[in-house]
PDB file of N, CA and C in Angstrom:
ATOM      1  N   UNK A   1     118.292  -8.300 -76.176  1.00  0.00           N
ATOM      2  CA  UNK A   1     117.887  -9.691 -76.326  1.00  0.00           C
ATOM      3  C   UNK A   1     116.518  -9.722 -77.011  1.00  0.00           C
ATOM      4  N   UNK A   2     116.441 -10.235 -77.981  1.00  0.00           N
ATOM      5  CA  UNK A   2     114.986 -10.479 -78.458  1.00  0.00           C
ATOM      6  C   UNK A   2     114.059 -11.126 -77.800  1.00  0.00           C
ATOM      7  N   UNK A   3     114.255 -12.286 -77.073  1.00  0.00           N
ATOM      8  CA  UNK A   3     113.359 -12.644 -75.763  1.00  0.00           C
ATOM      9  C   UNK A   3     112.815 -11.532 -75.163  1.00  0.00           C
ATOM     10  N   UNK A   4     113.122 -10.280 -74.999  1.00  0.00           N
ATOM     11  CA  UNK A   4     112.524  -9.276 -74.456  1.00  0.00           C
ATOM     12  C   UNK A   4     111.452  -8.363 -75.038  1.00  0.00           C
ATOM     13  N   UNK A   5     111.511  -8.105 -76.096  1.00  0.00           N
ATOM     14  CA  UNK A   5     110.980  -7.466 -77.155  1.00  0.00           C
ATOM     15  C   UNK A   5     109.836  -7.651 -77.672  1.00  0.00           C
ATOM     16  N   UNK A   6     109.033  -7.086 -77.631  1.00  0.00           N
ATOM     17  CA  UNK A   6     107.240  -7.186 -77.682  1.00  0.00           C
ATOM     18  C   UNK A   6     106.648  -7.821 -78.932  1.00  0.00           C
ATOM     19  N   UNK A   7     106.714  -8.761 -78.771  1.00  0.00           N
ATOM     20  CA  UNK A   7     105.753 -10.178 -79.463  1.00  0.00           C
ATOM     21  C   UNK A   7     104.289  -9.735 -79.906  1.00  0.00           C
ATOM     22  N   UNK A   8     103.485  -8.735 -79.117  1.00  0.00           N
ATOM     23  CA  UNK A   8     102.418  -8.330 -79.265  1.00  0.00           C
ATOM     24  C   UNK A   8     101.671  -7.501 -78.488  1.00  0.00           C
ATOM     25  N   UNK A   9     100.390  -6.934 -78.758  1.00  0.00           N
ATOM     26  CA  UNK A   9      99.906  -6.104 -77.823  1.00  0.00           C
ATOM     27  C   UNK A   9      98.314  -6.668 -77.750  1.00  0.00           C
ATOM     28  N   UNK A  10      97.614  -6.436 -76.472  1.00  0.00           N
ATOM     29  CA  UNK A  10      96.106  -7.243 -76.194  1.00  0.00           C
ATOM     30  C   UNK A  10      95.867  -5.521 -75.727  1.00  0.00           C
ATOM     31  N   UNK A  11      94.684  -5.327 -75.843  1.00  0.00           N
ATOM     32  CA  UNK A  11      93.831  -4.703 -75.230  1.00  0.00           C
ATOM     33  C   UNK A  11      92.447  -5.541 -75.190  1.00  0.00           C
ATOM     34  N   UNK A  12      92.115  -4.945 -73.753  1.00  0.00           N
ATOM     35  CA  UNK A  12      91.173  -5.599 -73.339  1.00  0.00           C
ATOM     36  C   UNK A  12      90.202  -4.839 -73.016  1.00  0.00           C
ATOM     37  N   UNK A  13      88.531  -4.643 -73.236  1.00  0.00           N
ATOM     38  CA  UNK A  13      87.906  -3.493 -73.352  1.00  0.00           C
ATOM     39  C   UNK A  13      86.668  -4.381 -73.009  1.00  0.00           C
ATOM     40  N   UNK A  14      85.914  -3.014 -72.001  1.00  0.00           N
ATOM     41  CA  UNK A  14      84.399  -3.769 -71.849  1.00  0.00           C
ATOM     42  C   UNK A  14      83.985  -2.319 -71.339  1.00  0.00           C
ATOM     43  N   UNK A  15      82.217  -2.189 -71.453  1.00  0.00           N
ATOM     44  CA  UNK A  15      81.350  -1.399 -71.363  1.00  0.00           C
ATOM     45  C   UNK A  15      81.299  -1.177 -69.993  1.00  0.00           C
ATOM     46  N   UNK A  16      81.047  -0.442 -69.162  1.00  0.00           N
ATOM     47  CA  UNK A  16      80.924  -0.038 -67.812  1.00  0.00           C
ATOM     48  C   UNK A  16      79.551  -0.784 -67.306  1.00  0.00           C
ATOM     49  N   UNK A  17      79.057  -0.504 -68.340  1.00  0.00           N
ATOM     50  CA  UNK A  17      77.334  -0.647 -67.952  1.00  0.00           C
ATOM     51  C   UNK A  17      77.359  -2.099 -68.073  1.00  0.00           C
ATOM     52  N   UNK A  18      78.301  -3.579 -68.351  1.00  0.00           N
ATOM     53  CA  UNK A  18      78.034  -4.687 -68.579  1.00  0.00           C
ATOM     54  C   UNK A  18      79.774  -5.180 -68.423  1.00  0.00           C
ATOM     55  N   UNK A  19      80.001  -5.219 -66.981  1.00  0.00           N
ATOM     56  CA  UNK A  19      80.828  -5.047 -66.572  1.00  0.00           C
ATOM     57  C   UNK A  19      81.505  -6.447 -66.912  1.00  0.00           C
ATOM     58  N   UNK A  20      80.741  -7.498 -66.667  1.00  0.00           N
ATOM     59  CA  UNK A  20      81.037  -9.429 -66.819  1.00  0.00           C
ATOM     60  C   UNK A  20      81.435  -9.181 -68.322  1.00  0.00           C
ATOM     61  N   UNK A  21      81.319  -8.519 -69.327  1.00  0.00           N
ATOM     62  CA  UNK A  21      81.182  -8.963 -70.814  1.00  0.00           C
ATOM     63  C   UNK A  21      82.771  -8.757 -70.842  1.00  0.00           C
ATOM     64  N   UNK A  22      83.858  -8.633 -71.131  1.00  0.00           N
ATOM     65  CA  UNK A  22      85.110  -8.152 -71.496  1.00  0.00           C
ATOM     66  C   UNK A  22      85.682  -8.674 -73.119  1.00  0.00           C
ATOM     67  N   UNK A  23      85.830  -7.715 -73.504  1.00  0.00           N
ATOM     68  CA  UNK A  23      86.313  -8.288 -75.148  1.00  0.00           C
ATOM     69  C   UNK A  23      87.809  -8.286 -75.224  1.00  0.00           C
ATOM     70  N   UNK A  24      88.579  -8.953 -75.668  1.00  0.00           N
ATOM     71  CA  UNK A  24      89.839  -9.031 -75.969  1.00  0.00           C
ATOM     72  C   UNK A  24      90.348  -8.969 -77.541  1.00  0.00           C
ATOM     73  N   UNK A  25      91.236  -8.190 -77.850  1.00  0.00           N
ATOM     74  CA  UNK A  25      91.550  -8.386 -79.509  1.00  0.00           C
ATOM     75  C   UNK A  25      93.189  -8.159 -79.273  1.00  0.00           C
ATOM     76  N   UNK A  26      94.437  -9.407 -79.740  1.00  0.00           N
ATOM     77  CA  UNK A  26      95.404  -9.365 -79.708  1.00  0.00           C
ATOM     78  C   UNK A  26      96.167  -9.266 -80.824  1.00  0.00           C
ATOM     79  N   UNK A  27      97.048  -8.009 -81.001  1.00  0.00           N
ATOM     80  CA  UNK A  27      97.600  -7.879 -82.406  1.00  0.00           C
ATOM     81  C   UNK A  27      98.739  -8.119 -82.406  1.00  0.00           C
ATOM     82  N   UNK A  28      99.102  -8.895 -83.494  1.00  0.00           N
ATOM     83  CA  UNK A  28     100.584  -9.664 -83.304  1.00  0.00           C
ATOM     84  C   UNK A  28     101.182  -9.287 -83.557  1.00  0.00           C
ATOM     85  N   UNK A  29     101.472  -7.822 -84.012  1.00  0.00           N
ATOM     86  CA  UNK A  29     102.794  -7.439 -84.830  1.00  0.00           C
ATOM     87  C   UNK A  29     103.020  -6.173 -83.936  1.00  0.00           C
ATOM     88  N   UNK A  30     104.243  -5.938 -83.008  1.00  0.00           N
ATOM     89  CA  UNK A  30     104.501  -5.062 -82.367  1.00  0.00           C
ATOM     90  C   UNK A  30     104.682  -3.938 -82.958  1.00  0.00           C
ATOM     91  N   UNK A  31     104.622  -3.882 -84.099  1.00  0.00           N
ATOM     92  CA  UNK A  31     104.996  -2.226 -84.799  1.00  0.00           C
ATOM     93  C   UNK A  31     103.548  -1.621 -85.105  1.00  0.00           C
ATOM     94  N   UNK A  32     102.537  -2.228 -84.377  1.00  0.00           N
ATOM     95  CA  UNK A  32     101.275  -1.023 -84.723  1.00  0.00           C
ATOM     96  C   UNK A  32     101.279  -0.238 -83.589  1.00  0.00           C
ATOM     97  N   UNK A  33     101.295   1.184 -83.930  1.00  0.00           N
ATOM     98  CA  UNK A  33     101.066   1.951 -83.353  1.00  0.00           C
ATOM     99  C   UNK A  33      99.337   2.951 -82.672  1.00  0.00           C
ATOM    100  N   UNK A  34      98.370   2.177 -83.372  1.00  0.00           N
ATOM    101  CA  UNK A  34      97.234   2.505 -83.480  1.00  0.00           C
ATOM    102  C   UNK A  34      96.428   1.280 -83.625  1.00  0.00           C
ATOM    103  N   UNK A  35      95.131   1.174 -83.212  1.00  0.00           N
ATOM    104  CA  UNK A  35      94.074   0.858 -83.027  1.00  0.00           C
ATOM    105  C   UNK A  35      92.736   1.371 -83.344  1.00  0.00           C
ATOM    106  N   UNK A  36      92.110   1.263 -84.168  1.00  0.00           N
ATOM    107  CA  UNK A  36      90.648   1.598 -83.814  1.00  0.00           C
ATOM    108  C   UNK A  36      89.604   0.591 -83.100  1.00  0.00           C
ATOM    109  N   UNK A  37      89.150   0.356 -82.543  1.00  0.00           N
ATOM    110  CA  UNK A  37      87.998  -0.498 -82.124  1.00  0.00           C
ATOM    111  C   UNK A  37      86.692   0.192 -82.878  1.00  0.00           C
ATOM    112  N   UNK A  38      86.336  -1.143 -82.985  1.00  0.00           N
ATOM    113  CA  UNK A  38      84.886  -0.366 -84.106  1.00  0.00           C
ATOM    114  C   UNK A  38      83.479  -1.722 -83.255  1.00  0.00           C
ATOM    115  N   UNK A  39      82.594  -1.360 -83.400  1.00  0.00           N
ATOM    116  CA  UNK A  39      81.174  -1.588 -83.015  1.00  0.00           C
ATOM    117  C   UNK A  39      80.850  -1.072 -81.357  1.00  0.00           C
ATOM    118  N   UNK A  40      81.540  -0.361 -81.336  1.00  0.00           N
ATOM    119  CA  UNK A  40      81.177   0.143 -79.771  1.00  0.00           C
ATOM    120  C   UNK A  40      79.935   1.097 -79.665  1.00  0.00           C
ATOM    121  N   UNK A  41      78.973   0.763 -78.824  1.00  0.00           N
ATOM    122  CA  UNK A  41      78.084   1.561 -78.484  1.00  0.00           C
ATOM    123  C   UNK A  41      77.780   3.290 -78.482  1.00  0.00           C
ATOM    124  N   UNK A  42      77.107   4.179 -79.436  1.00  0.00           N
ATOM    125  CA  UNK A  42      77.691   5.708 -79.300  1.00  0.00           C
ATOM    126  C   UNK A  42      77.148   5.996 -77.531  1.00  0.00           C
ATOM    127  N   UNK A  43      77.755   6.975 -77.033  1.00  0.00           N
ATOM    128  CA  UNK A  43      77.345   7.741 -75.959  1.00  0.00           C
ATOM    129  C   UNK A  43      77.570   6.586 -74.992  1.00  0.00           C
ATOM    130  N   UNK A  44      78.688   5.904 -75.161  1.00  0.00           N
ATOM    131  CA  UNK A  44      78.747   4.741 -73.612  1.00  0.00           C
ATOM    132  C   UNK A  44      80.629   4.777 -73.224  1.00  0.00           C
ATOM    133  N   UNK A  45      80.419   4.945 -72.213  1.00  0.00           N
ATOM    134  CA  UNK A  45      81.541   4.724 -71.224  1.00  0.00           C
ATOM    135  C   UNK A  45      82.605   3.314 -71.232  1.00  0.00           C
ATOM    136  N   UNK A  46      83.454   3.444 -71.494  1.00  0.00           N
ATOM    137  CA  UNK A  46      84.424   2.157 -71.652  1.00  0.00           C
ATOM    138  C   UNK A  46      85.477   1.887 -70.949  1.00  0.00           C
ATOM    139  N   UNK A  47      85.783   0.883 -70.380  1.00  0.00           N
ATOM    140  CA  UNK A  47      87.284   0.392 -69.801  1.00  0.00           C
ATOM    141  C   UNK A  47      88.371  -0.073 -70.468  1.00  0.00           C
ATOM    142  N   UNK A  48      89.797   0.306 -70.754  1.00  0.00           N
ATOM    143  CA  UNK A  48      90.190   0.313 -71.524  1.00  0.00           C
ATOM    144  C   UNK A  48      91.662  -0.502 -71.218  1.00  0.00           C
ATOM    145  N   UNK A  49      92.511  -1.756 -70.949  1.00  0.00           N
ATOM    146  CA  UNK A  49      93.457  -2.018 -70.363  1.00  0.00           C
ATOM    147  C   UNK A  49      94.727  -2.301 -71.874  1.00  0.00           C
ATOM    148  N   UNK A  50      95.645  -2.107 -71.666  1.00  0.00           N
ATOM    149  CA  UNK A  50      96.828  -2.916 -72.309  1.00  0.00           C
ATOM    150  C   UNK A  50      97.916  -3.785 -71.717  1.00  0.00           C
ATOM    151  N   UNK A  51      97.889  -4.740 -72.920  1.00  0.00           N
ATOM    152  CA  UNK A  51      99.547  -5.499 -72.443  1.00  0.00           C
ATOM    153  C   UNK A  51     100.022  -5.886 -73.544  1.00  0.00           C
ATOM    154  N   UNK A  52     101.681  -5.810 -72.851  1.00  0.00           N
ATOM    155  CA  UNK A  52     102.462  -6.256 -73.746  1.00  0.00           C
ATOM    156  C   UNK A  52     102.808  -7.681 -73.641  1.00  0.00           C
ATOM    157  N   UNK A  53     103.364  -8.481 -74.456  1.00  0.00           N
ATOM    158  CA  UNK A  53     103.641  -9.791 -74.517  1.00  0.00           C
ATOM    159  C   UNK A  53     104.460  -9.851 -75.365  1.00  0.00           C
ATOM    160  N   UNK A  54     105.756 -10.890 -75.028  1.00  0.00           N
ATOM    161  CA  UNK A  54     107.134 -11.657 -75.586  1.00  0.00           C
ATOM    162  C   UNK A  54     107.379 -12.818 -74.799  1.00  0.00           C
ATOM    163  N   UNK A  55     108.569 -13.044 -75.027  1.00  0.00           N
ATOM    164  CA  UNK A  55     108.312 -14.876 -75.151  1.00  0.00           C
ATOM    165  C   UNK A  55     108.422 -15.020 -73.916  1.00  0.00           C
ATOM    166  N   UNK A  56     108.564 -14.184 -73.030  1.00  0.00           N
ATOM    167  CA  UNK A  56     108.803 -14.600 -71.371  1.00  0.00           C
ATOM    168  C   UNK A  56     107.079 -14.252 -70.301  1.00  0.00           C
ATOM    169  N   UNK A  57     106.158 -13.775 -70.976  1.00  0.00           N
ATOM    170  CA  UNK A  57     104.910 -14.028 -71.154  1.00  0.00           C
ATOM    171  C   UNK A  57     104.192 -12.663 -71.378  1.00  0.00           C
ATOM    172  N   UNK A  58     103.043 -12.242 -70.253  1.00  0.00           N
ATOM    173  CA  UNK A  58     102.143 -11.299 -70.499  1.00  0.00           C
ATOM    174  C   UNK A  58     102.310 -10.213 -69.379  1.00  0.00           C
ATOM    175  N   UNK A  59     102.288  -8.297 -69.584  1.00  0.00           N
ATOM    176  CA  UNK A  59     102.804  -7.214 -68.491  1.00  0.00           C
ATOM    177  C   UNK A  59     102.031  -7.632 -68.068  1.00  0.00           C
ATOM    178  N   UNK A  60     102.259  -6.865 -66.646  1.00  0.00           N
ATOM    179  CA  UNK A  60     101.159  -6.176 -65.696  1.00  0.00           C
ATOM    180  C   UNK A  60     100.070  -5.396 -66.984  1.00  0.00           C
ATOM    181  N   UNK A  61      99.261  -4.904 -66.291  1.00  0.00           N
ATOM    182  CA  UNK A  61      98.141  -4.320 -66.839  1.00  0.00           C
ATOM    183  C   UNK A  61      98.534  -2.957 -66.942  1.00  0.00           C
ATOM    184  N   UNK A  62      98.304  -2.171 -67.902  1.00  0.00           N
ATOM    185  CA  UNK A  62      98.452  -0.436 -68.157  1.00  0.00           C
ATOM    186  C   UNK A  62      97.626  -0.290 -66.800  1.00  0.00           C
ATOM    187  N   UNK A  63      97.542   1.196 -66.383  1.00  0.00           N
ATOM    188  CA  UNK A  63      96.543   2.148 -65.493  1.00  0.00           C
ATOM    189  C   UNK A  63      95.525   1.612 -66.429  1.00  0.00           C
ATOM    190  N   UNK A  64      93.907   1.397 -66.078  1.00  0.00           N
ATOM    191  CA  UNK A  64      92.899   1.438 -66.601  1.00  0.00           C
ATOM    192  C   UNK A  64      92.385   2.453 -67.283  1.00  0.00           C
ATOM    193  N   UNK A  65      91.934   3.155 -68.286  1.00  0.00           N
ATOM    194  CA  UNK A  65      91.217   4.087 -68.414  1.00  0.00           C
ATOM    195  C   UNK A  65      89.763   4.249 -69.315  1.00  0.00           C
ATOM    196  N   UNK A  66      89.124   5.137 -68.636  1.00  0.00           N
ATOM    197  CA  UNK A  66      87.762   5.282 -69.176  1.00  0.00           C
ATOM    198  C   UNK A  66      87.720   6.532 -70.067  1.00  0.00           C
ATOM    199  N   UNK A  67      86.939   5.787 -71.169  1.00  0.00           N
ATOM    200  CA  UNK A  67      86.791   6.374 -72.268  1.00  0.00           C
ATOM    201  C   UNK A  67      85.229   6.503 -72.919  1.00  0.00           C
ATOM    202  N   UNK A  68      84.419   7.715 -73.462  1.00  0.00           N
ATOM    203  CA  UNK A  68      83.234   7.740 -74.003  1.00  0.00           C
ATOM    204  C   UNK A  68      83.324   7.806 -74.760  1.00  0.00           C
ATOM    205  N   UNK A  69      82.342   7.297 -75.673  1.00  0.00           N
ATOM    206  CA  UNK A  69      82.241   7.124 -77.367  1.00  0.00           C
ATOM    207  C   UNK A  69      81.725   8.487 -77.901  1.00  0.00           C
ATOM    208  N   UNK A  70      81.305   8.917 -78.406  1.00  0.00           N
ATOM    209  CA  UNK A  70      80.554  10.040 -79.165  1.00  0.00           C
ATOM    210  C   UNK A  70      79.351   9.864 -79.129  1.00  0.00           C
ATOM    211  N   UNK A  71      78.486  10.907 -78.964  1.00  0.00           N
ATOM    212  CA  UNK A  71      76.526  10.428 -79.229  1.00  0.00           C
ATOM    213  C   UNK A  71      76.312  10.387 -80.853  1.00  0.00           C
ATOM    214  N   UNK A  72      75.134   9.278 -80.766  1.00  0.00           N
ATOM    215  CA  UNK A  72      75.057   9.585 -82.297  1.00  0.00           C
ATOM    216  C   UNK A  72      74.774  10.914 -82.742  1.00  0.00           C
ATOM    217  N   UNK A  73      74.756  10.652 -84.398  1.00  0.00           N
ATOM    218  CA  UNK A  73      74.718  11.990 -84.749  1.00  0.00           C
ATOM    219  C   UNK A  73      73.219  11.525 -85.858  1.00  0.00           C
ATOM    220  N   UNK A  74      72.203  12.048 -85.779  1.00  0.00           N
ATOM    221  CA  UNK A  74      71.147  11.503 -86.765  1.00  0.00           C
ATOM    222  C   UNK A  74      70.843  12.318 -88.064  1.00  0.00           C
ATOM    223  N   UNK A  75      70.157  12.100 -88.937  1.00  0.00           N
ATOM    224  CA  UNK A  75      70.277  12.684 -90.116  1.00  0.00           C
ATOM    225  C   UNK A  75      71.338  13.334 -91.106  1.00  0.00           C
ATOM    226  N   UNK A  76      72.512  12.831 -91.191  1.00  0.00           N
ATOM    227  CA  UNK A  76      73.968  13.228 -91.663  1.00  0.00           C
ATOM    228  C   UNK A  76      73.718  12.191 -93.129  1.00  0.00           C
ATOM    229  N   UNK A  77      73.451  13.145 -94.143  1.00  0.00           N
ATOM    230  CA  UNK A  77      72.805  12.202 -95.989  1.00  0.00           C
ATOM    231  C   UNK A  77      74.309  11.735 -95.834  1.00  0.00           C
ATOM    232  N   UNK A  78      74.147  10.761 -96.373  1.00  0.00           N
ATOM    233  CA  UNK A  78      75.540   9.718 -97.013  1.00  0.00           C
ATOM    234  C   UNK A  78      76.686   9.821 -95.967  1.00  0.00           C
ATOM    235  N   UNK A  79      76.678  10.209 -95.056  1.00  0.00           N
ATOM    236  CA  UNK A  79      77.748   9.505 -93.833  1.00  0.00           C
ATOM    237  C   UNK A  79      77.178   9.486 -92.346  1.00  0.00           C
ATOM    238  N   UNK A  80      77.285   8.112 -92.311  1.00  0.00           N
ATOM    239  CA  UNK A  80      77.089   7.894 -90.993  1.00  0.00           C
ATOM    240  C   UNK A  80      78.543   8.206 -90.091  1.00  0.00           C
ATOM    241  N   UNK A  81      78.037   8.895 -89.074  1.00  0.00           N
ATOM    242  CA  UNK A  81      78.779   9.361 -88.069  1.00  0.00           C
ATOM    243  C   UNK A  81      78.462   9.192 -86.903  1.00  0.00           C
ATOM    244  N   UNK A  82      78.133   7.843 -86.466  1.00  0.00           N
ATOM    245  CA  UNK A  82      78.219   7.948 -85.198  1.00  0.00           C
ATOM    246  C   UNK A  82      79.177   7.229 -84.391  1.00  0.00           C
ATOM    247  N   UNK A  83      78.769   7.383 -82.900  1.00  0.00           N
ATOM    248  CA  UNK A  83      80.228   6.911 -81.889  1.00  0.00           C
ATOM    249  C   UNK A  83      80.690   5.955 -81.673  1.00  0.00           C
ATOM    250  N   UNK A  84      80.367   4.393 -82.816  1.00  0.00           N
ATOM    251  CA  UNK A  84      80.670   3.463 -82.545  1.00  0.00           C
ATOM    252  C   UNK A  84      82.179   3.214 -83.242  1.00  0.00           C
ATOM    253  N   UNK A  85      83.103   4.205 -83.747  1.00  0.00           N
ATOM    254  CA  UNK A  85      84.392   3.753 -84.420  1.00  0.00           C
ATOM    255  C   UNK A  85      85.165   4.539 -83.638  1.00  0.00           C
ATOM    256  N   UNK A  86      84.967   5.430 -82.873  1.00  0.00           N
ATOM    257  CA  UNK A  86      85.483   6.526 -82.475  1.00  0.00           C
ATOM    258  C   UNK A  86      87.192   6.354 -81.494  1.00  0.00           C
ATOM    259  N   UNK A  87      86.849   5.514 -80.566  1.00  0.00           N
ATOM    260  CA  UNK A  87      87.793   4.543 -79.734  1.00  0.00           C
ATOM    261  C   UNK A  87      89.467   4.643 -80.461  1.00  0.00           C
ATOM    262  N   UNK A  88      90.417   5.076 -79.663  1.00  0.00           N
ATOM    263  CA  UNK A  88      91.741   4.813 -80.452  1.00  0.00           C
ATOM    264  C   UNK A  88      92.594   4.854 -79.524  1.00  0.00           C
ATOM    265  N   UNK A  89      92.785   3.389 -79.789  1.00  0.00           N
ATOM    266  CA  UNK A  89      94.572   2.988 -78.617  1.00  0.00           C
ATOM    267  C   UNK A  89      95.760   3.428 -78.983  1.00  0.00           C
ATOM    268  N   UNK A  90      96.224   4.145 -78.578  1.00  0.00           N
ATOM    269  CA  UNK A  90      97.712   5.014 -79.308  1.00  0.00           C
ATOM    270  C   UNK A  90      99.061   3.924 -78.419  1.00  0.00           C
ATOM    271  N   UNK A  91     100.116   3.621 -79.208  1.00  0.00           N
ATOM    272  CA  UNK A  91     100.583   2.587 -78.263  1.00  0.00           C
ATOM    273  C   UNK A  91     102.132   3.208 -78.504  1.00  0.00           C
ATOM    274  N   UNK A  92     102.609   4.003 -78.220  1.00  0.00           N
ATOM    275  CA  UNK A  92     103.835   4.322 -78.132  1.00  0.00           C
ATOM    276  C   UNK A  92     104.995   3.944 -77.825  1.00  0.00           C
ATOM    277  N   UNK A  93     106.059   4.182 -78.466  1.00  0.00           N
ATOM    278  CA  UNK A  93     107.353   3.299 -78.582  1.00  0.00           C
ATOM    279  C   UNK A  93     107.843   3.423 -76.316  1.00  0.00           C
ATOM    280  N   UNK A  94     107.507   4.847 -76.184  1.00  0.00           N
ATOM    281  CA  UNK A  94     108.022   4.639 -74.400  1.00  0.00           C
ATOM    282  C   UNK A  94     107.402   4.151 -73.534  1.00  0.00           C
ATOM    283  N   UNK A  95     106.373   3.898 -74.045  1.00  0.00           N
ATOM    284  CA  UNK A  95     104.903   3.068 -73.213  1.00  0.00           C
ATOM    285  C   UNK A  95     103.614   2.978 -74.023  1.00  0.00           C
ATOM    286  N   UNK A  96     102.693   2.865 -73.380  1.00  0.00           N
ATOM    287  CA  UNK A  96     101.727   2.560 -73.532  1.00  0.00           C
ATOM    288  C   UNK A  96     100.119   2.949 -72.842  1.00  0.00           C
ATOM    289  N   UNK A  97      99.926   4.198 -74.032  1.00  0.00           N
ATOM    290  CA  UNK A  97      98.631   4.957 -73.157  1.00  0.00           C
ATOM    291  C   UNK A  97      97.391   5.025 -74.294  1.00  0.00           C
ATOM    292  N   UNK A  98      96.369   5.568 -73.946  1.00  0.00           N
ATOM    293  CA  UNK A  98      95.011   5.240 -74.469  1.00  0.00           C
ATOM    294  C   UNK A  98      94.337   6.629 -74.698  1.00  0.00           C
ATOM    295  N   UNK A  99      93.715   7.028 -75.273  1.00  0.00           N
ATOM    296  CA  UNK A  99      93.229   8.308 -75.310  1.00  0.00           C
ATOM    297  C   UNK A  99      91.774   8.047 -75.909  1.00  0.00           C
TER     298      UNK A  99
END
């Protein structure tokens, strides 16, 4: 039934250290398999939730998981490398996990 079938995916992400702040970004097209989150803090700790959504509404919540960014990296000529892109939601066709 297509009524069943994933309409979209939310992850919902906030800093440990600023626990009230929670960011949400919902992508509408069920065939992404990946995520980057980008402006995240280097060297900080993150909470990391997913859901799925179709027309009968929004899951339960994934297991939570915590995730650290990378420390910066300073003096690197012509590429910046630090831990604020680092973040990647892997969203797999049998579920749905975070790494």
């Amino acid at each position: 039934d297509k009524g069943d079938s994933v309409s979209a995916i939310i992850i919902r992400y906030k800093m440990d250290s600023n626990a009230d702040h929670t960011q949400e970004i919902k992508l509408s097209s069920s065939s992404v398999t990946q995520y980057q989150l980008k402006g995240l803090e280097p060297d900080m700790t993150y909470s990391v939730v997913l859901y799925a959504e179709n027309r009968m509404g929004i899951s339960q919540p994934s297991q939570e998981k915590k995730l650290r960014t990378l420390q910066e990296i300073k003096g690197t000529e012509g590429f910046q490398a630090d831990g604020n892109m680092l973040l990647i939601a892997i969203l797999g066709s049998a579920g749905m996990t975070c790494l």
